[in-house]
PDB file of N, CA and C in Angstrom:
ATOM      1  N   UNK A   1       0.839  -1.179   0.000  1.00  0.00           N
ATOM      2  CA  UNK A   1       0.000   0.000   0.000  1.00  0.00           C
ATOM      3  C   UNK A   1       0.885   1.245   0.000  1.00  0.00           C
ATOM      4  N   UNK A   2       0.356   2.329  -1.129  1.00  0.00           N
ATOM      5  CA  UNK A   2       1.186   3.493  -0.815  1.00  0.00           C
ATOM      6  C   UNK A   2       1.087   4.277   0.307  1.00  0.00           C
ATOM      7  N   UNK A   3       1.720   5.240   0.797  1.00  0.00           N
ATOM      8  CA  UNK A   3       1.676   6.118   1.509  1.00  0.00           C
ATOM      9  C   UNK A   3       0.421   6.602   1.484  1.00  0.00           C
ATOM     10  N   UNK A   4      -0.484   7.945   1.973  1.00  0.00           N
ATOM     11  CA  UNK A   4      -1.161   8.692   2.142  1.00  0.00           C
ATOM     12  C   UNK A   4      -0.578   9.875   2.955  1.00  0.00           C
ATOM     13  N   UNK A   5      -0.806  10.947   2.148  1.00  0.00           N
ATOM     14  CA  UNK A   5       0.101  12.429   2.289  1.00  0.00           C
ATOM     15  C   UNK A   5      -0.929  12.979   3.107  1.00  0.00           C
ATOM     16  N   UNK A   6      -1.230  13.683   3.682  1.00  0.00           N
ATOM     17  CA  UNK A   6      -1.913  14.917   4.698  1.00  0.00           C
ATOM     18  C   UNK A   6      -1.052  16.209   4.530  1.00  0.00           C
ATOM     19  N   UNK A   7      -1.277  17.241   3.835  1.00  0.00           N
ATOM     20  CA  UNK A   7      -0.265  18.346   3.638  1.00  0.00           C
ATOM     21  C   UNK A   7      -1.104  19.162   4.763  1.00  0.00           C
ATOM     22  N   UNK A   8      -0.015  19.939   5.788  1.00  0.00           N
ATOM     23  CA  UNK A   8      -0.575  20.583   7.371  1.00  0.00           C
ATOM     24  C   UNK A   8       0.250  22.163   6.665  1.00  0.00           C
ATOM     25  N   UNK A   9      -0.595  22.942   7.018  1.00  0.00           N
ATOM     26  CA  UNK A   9      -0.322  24.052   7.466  1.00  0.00           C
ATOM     27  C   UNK A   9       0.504  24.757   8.526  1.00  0.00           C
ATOM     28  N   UNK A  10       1.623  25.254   8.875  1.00  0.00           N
ATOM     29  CA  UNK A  10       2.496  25.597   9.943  1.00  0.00           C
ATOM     30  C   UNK A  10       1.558  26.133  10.781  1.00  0.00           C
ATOM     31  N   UNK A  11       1.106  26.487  10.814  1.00  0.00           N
ATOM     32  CA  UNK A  11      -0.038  27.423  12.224  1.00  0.00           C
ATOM     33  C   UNK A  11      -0.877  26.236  12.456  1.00  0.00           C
ATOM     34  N   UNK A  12      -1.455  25.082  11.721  1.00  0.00           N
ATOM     35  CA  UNK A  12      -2.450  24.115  12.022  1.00  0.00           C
ATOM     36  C   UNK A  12      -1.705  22.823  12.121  1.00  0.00           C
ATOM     37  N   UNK A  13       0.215  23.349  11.875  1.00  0.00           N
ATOM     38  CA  UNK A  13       0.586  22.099  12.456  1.00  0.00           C
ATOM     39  C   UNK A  13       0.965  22.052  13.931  1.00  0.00           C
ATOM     40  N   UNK A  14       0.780  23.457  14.439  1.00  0.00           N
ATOM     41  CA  UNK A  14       1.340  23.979  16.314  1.00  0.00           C
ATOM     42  C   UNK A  14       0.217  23.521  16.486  1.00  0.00           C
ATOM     43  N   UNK A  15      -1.258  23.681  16.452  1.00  0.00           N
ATOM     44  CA  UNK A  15      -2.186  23.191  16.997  1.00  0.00           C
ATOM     45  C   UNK A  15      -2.450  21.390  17.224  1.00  0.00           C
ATOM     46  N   UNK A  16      -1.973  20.958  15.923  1.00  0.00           N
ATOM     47  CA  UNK A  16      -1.828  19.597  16.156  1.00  0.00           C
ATOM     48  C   UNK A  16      -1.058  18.971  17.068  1.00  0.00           C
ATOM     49  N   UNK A  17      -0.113  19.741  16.945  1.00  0.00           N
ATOM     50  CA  UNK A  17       1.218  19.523  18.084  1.00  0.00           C
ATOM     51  C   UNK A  17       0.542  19.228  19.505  1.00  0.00           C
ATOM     52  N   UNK A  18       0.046  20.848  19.682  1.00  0.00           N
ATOM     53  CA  UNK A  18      -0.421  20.727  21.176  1.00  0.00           C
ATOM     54  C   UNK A  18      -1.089  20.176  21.631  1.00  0.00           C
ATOM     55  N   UNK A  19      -2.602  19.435  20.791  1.00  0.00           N
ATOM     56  CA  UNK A  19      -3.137  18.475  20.921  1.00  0.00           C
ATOM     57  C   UNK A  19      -3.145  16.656  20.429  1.00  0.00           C
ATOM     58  N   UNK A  20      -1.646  16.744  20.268  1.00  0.00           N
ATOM     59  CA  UNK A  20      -1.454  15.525  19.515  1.00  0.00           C
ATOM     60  C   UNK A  20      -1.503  13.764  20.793  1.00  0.00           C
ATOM     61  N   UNK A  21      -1.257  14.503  22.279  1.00  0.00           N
ATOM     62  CA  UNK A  21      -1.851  13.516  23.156  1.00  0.00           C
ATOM     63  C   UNK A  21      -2.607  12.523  23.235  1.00  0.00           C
ATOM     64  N   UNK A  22      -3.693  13.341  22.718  1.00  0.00           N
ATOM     65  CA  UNK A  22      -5.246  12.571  22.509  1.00  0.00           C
ATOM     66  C   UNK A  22      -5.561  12.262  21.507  1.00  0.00           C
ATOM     67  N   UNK A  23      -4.777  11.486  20.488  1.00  0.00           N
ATOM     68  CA  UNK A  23      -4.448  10.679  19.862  1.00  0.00           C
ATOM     69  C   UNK A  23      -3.944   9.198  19.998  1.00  0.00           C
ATOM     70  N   UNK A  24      -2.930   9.078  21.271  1.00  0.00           N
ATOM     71  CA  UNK A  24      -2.585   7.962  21.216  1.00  0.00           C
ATOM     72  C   UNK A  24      -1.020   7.519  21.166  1.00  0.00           C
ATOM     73  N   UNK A  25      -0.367   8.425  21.322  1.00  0.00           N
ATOM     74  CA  UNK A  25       1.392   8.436  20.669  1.00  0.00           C
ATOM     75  C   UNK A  25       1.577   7.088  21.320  1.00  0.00           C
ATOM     76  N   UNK A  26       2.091   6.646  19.930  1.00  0.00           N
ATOM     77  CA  UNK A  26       3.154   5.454  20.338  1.00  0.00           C
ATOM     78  C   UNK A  26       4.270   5.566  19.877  1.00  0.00           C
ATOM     79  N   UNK A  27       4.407   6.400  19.441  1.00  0.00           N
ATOM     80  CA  UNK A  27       6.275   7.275  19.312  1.00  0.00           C
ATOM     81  C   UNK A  27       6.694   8.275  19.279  1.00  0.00           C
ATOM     82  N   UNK A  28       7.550   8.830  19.467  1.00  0.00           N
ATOM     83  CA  UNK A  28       7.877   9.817  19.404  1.00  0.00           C
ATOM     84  C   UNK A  28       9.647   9.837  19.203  1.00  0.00           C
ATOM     85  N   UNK A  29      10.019  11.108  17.443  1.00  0.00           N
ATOM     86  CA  UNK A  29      11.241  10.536  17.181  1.00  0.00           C
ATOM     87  C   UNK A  29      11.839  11.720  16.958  1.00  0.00           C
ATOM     88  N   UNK A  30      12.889  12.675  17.380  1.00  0.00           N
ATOM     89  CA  UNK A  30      13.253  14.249  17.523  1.00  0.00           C
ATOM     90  C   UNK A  30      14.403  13.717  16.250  1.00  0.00           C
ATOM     91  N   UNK A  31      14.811  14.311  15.597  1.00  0.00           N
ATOM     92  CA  UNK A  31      16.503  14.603  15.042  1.00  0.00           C
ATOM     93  C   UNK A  31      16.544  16.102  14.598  1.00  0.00           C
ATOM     94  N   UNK A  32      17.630  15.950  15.905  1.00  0.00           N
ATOM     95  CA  UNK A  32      18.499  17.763  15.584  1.00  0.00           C
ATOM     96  C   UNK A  32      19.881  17.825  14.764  1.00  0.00           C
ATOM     97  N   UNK A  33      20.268  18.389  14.052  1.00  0.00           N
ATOM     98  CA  UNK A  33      21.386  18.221  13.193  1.00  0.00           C
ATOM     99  C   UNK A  33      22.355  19.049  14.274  1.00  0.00           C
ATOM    100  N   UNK A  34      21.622  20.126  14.845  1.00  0.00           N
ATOM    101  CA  UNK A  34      22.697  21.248  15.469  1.00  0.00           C
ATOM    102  C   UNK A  34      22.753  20.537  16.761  1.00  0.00           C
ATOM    103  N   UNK A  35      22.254  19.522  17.646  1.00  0.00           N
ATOM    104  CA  UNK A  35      22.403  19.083  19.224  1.00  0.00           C
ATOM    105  C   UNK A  35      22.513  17.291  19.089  1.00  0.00           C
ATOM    106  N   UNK A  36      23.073  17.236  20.158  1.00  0.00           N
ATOM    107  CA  UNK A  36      23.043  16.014  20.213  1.00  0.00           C
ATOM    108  C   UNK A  36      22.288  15.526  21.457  1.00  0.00           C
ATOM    109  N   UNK A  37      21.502  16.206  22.124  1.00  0.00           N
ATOM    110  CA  UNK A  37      20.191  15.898  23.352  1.00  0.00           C
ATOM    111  C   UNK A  37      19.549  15.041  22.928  1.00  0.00           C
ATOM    112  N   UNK A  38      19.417  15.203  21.633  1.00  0.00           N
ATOM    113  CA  UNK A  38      17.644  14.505  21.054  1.00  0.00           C
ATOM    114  C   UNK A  38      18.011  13.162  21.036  1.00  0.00           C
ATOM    115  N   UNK A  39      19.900  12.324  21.095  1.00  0.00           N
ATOM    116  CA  UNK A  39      20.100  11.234  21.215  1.00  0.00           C
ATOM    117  C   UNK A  39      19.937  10.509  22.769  1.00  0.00           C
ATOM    118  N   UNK A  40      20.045  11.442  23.591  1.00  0.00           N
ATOM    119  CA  UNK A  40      20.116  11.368  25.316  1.00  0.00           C
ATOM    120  C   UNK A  40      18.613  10.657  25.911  1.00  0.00           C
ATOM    121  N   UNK A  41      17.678  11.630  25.119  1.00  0.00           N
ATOM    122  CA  UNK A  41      16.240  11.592  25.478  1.00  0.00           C
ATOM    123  C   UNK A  41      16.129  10.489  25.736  1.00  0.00           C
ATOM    124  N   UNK A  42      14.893   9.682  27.012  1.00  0.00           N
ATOM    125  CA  UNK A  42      14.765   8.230  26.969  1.00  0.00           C
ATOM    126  C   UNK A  42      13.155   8.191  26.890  1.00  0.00           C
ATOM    127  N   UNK A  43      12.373   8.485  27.506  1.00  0.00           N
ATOM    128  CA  UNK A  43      11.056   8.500  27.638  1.00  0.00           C
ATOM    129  C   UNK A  43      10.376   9.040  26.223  1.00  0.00           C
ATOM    130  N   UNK A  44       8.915   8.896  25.869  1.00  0.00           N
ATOM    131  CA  UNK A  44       8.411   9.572  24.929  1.00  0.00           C
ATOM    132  C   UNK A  44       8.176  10.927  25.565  1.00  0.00           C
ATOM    133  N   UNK A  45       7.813  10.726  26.469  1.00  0.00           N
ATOM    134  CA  UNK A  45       7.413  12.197  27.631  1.00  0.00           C
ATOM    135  C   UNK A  45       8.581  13.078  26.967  1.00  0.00           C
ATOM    136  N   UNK A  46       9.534  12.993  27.504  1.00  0.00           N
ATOM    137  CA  UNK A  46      11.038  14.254  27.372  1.00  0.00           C
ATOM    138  C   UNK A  46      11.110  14.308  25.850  1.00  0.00           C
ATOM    139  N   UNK A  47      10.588  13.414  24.759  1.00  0.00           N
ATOM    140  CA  UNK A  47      11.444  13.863  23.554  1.00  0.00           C
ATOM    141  C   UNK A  47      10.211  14.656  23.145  1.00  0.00           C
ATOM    142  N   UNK A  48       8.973  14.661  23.548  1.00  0.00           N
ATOM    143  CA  UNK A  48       7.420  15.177  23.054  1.00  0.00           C
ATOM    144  C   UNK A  48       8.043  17.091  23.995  1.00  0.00           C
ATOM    145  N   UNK A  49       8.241  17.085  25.233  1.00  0.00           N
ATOM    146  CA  UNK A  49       8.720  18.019  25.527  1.00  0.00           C
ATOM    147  C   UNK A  49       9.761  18.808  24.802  1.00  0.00           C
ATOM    148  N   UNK A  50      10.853  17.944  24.650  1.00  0.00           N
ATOM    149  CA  UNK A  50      12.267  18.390  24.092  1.00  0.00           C
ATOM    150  C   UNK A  50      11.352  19.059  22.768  1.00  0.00           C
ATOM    151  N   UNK A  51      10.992  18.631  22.172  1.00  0.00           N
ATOM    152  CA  UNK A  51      10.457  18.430  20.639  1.00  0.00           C
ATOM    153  C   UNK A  51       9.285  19.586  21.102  1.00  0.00           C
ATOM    154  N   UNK A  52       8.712  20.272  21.776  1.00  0.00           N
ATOM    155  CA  UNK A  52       8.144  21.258  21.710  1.00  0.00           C
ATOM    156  C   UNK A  52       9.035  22.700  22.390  1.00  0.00           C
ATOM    157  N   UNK A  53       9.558  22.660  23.025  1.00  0.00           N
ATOM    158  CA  UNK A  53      10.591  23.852  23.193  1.00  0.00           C
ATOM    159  C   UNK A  53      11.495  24.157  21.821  1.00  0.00           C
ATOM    160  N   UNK A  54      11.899  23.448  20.428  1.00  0.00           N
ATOM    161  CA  UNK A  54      12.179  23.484  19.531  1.00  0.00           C
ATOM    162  C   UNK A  54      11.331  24.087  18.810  1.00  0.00           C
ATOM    163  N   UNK A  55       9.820  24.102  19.008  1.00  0.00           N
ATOM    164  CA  UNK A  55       8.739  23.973  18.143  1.00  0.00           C
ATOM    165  C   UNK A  55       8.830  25.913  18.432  1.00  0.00           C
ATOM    166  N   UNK A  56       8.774  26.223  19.978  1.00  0.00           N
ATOM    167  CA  UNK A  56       8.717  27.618  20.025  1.00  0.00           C
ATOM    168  C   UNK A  56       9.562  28.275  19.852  1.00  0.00           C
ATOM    169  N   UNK A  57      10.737  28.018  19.637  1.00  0.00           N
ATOM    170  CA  UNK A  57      11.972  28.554  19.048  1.00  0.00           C
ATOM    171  C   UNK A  57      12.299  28.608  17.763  1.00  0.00           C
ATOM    172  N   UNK A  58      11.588  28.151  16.723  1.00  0.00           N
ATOM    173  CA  UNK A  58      11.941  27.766  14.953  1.00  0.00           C
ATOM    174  C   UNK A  58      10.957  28.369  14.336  1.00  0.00           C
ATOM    175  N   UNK A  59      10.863  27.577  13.438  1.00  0.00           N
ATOM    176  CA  UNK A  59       9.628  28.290  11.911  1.00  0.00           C
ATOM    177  C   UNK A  59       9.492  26.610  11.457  1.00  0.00           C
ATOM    178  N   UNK A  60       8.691  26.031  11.409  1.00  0.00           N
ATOM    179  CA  UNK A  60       8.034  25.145  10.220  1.00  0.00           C
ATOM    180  C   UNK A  60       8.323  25.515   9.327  1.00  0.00           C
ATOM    181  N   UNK A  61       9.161  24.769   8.132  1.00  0.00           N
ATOM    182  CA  UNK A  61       9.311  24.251   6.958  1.00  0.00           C
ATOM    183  C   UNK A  61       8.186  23.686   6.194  1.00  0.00           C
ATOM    184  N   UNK A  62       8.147  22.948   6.921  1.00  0.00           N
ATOM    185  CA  UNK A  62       7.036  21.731   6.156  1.00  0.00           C
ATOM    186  C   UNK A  62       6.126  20.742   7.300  1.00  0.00           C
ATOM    187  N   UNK A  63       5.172  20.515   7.333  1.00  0.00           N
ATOM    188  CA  UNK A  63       3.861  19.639   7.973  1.00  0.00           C
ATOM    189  C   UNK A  63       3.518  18.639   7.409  1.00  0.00           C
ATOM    190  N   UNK A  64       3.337  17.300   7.371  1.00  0.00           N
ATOM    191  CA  UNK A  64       2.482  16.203   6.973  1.00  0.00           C
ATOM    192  C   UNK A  64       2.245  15.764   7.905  1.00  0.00           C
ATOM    193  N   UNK A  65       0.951  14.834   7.454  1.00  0.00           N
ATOM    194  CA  UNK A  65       0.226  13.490   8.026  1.00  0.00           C
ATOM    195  C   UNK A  65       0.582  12.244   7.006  1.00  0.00           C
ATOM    196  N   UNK A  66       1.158  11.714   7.204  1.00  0.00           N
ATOM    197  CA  UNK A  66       1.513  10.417   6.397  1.00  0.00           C
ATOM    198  C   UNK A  66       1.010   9.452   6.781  1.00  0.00           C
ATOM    199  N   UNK A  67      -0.015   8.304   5.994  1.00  0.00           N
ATOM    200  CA  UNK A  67      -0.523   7.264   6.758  1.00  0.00           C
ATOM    201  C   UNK A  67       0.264   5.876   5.897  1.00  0.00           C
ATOM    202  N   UNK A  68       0.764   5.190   6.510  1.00  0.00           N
ATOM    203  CA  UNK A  68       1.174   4.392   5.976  1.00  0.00           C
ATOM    204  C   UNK A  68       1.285   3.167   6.895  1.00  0.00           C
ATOM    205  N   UNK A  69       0.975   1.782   6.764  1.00  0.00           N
ATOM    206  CA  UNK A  69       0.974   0.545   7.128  1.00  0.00           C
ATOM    207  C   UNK A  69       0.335   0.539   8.237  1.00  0.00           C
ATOM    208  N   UNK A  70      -0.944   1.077   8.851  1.00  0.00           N
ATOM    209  CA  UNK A  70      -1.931   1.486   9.465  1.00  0.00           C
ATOM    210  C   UNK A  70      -1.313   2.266  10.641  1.00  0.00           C
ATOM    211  N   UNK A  71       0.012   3.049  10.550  1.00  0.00           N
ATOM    212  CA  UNK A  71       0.532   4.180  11.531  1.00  0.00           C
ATOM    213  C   UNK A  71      -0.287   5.366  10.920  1.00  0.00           C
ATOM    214  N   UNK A  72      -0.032   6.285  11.535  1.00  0.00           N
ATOM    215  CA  UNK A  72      -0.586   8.166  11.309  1.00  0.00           C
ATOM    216  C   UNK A  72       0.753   8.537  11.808  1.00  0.00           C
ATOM    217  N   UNK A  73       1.539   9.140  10.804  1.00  0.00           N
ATOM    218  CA  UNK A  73       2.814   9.692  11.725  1.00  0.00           C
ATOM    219  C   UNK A  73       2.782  10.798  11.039  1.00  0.00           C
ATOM    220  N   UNK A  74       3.075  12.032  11.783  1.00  0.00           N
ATOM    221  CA  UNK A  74       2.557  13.695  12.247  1.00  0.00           C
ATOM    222  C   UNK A  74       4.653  14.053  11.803  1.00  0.00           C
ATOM    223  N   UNK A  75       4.646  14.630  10.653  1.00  0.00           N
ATOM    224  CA  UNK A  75       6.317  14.871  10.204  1.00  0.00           C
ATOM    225  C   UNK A  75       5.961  16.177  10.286  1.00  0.00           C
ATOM    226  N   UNK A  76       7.133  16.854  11.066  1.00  0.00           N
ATOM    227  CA  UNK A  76       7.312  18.622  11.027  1.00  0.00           C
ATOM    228  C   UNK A  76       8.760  18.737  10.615  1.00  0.00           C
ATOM    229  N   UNK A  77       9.244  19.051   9.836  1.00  0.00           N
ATOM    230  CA  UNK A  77      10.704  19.595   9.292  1.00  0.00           C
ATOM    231  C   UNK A  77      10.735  21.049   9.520  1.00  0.00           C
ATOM    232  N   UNK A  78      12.200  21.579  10.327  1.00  0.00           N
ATOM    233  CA  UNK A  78      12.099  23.017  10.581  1.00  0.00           C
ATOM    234  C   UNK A  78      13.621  23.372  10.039  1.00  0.00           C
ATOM    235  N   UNK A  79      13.723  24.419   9.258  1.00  0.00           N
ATOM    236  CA  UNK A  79      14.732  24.968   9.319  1.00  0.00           C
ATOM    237  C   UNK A  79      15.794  23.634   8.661  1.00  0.00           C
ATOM    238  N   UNK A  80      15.453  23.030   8.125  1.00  0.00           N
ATOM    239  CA  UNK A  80      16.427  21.909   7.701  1.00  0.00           C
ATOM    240  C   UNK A  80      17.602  21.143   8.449  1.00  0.00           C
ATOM    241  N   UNK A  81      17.112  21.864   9.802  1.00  0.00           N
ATOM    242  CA  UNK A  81      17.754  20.794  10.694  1.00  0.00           C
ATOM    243  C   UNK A  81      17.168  20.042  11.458  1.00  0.00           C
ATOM    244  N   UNK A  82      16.013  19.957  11.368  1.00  0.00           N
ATOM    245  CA  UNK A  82      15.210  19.252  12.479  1.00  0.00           C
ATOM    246  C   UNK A  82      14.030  18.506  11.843  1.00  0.00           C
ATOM    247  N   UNK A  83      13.688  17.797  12.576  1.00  0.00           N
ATOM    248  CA  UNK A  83      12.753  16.498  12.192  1.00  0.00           C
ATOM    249  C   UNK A  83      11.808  16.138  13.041  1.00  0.00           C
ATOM    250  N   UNK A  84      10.742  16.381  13.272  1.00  0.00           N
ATOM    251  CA  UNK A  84      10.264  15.705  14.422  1.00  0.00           C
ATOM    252  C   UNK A  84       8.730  14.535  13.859  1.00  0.00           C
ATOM    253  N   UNK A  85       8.728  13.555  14.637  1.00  0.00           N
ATOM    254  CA  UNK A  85       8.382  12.448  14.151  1.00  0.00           C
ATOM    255  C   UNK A  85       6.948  12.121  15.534  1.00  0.00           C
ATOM    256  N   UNK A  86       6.183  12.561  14.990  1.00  0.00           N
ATOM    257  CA  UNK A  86       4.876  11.335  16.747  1.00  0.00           C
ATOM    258  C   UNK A  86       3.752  10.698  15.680  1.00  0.00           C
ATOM    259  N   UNK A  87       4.201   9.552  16.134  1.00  0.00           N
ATOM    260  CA  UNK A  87       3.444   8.251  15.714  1.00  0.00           C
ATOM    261  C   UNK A  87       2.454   8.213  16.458  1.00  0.00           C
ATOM    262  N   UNK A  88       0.772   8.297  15.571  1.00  0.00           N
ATOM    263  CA  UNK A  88      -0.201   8.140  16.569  1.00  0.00           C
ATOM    264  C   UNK A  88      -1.406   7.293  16.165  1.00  0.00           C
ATOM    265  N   UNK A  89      -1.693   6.276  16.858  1.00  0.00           N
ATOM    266  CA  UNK A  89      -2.955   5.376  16.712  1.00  0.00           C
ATOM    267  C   UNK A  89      -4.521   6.069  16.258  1.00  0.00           C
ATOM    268  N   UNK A  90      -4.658   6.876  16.670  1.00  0.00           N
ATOM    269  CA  UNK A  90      -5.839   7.390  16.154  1.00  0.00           C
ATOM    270  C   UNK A  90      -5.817   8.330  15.506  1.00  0.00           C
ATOM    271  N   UNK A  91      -5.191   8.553  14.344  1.00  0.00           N
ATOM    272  CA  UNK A  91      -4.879   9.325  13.039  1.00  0.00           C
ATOM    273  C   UNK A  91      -5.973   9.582  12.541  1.00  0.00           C
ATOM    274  N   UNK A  92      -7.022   8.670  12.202  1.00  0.00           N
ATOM    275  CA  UNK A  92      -8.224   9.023  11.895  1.00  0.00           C
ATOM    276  C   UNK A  92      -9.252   9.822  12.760  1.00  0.00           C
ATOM    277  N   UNK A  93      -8.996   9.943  13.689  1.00  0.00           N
ATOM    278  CA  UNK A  93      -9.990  11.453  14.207  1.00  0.00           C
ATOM    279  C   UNK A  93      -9.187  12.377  14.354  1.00  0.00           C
ATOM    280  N   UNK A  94      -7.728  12.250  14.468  1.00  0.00           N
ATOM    281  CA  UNK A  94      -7.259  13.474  13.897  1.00  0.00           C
ATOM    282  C   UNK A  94      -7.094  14.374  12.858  1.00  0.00           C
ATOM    283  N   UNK A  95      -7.036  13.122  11.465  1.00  0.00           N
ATOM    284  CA  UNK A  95      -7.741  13.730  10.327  1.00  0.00           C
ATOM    285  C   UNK A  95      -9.322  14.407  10.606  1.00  0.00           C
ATOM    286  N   UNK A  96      -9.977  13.943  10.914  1.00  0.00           N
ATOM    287  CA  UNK A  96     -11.636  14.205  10.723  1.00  0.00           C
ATOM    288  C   UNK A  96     -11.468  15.482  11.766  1.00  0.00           C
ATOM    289  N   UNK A  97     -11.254  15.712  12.935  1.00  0.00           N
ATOM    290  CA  UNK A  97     -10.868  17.127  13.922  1.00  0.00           C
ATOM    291  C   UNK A  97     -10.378  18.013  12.963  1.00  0.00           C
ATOM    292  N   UNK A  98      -9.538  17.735  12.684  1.00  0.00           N
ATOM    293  CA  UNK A  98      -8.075  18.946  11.990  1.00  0.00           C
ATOM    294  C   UNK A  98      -8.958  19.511  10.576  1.00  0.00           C
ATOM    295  N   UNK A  99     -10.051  18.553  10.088  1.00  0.00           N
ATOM    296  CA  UNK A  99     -10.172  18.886   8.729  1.00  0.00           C
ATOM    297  C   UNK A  99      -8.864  18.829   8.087  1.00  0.00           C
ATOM    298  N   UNK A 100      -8.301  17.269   7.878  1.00  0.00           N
ATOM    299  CA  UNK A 100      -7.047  17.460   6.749  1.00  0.00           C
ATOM    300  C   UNK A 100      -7.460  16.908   5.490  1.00  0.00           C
ATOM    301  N   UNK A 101      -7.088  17.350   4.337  1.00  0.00           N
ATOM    302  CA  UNK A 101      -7.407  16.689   3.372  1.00  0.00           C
ATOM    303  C   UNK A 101      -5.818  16.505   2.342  1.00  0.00           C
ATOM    304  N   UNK A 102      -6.408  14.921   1.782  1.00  0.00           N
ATOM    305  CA  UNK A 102      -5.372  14.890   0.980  1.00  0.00           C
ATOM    306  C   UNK A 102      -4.421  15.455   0.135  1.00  0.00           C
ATOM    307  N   UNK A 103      -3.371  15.593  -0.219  1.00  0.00           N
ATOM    308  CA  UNK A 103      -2.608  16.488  -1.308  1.00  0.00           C
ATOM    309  C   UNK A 103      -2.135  15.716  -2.252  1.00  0.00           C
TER     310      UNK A 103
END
């Protein structure tokens, strides 16, 4: 099965962010090009934290919802050094909440 794209908006991808909890995370995956913390992190807790103090400090690049092999994983690229990755089980009411539509 291919992918499925969700193209997010930078202002409607902070909102997703902040409510991305109540969803379900079953991962959560930071890469900083400029730090090496985001390798330290152990919990999903600290890298969902770590990974939002980044969020108020940068600019969004780019937002997706990617659904692929029945994950929902939420991709924010900032500034071309950063990556942040939360894998979430209930992707589908986050689509249907967010109003995302395909691209």
């Amino acid at each position: 099965m291919n992918p499925v794209i969700y193209p997010v908006d930078p202002e409607k991808a902070l909102d997703i962010f902040n409510a991305i909890a109540r969803y379900g995370i079953v991962r959560v995956d930071v890469e900083n090009a400029a730090s090496i913390l985001d390798d330290m992190l152990g919990s999903e807790g600290e890298k969902l934290r770590y990974a939002r103090r980044i969020l108020d400090n940068g600019n969004i690049d780019k937002a997706v919802l990617v659904l692929r092999e029945g994950e929902g994983i939420f991709i924010i690229k900032m500034e071309n050094v950063v990556e942040i990755r939360v894998t979430v089980r209930d992707y589908s009411r986050l689509i249907e909440e967010f109003a995302l539509n395909q691209g």
